[in-house]
Protein backbone atom coordinates (compact mmCIF):
# COMPACT_ATOMS: atom_id res chain seq x y z
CA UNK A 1 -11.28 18.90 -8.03
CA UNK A 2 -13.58 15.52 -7.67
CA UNK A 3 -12.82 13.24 -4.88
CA UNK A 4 -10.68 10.99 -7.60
CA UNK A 5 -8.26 13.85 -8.41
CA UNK A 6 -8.03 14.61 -4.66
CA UNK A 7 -6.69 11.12 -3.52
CA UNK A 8 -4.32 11.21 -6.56
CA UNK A 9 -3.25 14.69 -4.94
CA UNK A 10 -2.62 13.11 -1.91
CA UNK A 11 -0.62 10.36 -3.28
CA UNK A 12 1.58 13.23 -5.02
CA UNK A 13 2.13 14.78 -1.81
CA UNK A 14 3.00 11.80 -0.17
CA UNK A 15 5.38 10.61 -2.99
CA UNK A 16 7.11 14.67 -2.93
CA UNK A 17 7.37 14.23 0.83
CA UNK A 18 9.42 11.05 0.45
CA UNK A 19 11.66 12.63 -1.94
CA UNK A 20 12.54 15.71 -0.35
CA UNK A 21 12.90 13.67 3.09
CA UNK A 22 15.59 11.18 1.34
CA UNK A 23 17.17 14.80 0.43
CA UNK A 24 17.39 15.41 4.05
CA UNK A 25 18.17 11.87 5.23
CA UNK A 26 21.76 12.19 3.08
CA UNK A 27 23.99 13.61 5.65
CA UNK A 28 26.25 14.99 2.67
CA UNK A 29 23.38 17.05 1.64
CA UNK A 30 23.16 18.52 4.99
CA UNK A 31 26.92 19.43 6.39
CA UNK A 32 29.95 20.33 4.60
CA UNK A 33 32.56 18.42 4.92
CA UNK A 34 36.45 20.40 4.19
CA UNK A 35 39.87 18.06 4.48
CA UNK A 36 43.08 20.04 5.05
CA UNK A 37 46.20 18.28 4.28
CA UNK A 38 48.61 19.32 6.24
CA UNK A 39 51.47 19.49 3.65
CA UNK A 40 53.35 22.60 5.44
CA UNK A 41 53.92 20.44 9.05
CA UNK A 42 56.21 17.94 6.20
CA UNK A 43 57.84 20.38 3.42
CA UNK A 44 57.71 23.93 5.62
CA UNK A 45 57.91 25.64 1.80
CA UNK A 46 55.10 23.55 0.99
CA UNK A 47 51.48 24.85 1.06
CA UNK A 48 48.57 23.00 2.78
CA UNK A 49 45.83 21.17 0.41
CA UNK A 50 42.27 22.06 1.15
CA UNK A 51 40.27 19.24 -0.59
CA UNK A 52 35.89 19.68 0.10
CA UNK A 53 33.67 16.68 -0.43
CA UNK A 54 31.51 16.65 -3.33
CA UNK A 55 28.08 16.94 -2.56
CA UNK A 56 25.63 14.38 -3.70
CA UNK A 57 22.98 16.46 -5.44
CA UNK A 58 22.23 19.98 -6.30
CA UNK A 59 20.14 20.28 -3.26
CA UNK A 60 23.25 20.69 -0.62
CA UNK A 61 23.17 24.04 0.48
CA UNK A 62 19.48 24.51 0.75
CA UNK A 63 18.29 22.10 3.42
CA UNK A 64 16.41 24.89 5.21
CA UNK A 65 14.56 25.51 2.06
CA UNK A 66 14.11 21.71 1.63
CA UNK A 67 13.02 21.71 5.36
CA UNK A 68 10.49 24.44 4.92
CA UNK A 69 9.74 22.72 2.24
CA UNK A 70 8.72 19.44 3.71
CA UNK A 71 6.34 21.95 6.41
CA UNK A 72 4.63 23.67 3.86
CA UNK A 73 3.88 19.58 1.88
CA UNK A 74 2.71 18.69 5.91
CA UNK A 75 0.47 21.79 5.65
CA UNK A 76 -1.06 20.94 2.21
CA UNK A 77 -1.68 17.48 3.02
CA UNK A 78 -3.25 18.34 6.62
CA UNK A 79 -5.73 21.03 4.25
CA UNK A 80 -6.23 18.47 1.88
CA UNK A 81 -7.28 15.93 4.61
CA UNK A 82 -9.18 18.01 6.02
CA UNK A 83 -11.19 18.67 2.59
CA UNK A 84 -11.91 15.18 1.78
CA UNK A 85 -13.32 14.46 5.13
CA UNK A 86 -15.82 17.40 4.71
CA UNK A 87 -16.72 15.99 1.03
CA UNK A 88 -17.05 12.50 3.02
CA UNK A 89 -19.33 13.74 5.52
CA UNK A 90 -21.19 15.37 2.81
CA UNK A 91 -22.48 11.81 1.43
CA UNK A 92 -25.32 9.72 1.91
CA UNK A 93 -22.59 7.02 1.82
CA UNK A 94 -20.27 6.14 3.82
CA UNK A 95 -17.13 5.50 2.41
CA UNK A 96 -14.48 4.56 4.60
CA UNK A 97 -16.75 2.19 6.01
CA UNK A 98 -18.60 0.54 2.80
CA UNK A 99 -14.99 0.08 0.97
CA UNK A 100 -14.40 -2.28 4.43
CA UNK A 101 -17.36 -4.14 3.72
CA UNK A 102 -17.47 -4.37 0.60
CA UNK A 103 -13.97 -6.29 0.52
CA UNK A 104 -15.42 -8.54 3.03
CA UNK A 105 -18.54 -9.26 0.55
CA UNK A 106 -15.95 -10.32 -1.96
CA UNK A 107 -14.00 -12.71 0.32
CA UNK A 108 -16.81 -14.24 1.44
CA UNK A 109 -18.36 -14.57 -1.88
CA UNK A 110 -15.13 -16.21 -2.56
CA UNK A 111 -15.52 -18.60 0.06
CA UNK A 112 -18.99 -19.64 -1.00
CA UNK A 113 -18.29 -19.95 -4.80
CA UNK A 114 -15.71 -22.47 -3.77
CA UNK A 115 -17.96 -24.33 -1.48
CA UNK A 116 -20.29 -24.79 -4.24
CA UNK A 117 -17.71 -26.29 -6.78
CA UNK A 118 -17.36 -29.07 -4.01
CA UNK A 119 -18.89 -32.56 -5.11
CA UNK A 120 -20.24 -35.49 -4.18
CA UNK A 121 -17.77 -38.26 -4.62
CA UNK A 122 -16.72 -41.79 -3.77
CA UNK A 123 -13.16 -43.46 -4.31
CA UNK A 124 -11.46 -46.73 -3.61
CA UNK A 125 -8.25 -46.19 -1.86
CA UNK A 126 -5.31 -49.30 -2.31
CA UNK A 127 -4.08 -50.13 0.88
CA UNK A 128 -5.91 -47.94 2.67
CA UNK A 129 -7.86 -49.88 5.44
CA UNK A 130 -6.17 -51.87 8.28
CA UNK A 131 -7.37 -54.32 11.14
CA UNK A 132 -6.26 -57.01 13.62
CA UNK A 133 -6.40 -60.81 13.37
CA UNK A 134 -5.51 -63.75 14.86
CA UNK A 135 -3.24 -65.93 12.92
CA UNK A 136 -2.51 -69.77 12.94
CA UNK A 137 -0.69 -69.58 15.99
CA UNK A 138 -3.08 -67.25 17.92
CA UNK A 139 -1.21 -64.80 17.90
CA UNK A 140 -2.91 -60.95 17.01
CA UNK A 141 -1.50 -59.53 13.48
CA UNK A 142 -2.33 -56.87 11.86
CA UNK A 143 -3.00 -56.28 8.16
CA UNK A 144 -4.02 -53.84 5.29
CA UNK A 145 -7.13 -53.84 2.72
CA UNK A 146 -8.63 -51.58 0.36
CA UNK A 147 -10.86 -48.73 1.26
CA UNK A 148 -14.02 -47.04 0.63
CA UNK A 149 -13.57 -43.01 0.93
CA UNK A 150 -17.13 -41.37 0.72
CA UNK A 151 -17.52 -37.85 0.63
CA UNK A 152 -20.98 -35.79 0.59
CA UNK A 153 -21.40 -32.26 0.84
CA UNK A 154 -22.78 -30.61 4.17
CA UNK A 155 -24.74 -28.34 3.46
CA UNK A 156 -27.33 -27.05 0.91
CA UNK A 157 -25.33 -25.69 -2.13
CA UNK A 158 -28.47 -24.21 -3.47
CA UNK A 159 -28.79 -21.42 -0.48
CA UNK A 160 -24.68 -21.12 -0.61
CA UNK A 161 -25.25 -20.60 -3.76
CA UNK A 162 -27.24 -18.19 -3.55
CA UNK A 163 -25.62 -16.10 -0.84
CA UNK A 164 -22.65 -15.89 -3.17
CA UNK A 165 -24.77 -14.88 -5.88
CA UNK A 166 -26.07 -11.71 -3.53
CA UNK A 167 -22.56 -10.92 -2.30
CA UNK A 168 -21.51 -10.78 -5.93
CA UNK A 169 -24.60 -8.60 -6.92
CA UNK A 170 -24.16 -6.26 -3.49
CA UNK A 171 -20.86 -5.60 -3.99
CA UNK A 172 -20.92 -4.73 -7.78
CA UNK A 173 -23.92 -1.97 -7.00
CA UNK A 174 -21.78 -0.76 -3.88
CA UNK A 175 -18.88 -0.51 -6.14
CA UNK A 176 -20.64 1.36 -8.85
CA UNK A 177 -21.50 3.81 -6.05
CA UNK A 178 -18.07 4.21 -4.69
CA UNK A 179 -17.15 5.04 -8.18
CA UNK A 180 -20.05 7.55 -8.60
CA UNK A 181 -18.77 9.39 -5.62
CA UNK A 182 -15.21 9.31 -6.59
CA UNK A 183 -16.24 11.38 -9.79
CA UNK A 184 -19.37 13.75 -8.65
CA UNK A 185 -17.93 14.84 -5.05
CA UNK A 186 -15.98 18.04 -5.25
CA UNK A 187 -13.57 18.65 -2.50
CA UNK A 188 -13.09 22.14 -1.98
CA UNK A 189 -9.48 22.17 -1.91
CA UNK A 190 -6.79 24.39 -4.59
CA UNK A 191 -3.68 22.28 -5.54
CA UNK A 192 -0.77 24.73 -4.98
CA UNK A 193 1.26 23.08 -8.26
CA UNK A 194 0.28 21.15 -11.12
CA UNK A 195 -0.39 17.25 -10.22
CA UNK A 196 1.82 16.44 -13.20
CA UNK A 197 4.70 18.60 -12.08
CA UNK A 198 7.89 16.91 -11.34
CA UNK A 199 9.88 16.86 -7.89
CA UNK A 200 12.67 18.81 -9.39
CA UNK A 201 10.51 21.34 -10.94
CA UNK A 202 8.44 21.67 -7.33
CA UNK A 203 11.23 22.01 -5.23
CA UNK A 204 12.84 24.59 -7.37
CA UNK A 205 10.17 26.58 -7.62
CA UNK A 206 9.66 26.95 -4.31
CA UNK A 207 13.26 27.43 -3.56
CA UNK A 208 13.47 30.40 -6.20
CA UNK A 209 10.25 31.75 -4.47
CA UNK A 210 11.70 31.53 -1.02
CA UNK A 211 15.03 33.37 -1.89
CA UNK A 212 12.90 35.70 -3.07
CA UNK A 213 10.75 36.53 -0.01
């Protein structure tokens, strides 16, 4: 399988692990649970009731095949791990490390676009200035005028400009490369079941196959 298929793989181990953990998680799944009525201690000619809980799902009863289960999903991961690092090694690129990067080339491309969409600008603001002055009496008041707001940019928009622009362009050609490896690695790894196999299917299988070891 290519390096795409193999983190999907992962992802349906991961998801099968969950499942079969909730399984186990369910303490109805995992003891029996038997009531007795004690009808014969009231009404000596009367027999006792024996009333046992439902369980939740058709799983109860096999938790040490769900267990082993969940060991041999464990295993597969750890082989599957273990297969994508050796494909990683493998490249001229380094993955783990250029996905990193490359997110940071984004945000701060980010950044810098929206630096450069700043403007020059000037506004009158009502109200907005204040000083002191001394009125008839002498005495010091205070009082409010209008205001001049100036803003300028600072800093030059063409060179933010254009270390957005090479962020951009960087991270596109890295991303085409990630992509490139995604497809044309093979990790040498066999799938034990069909990625498009459902839980219930899995488990069962591998149930049946256990009983019959």
């Amino acid at each position: 399988m290519n390096m795409k298929d193999a983190f999907r793989f992962q992802n349906k181990l991961k998801a099968l692990m969950c499942e079969a953990t909730a399984i186990l998680q369910d303490r109805r799944n995992i003891v029996k649970v038997k009531t007795t009525h004690l009808r014969s201690k009231v009404m000596s000619d009367t027999q006792d009731a024996v009333v046992e809980e439902a369980a939740p799902s058709e799983y109860a009863g096999h938790a040490n095949e769900v267990a082993a289960f969940l060991m041999s999903l464990l295993e597969e991961r750890e082989k599957l791990c273990r297969a994508i690092h050796a494909a990683k090694n493998a490249l001229d690129l380094d993955m783990d490390s250029e996905v990193g990067l490359n997110r940071q080339r984004q945000e701060l491309a980010e950044v810098f676009r929206h630096m450069t969409m700043l403007r020059n600008s000037e506004k009158t603001i009502t109200g907005g200035g204040s000083g002191f002055r001394f009125n008839g009496e002498g005495n010091q008041v205070s009082y409010r005028c209008d205001a001049t707001q100036v803003t300028t940019i600072d800093f030059d928009r063409n060179k933010i400009r254009g270390m957005a622009t090479a962020l951009s362009k960087r991270a596109d050609e890295i991303s085409m490369s990630l992509d490139k490896c995604l497809v044309n690695t093979e990790v040498s790894y066999e799938p034990p079941f069909d990625m498009n196999d459902s839980f219930e299917d899995i488990l069962s299988d591998f149930i049946e196959k256990s009983t019959a070891a």
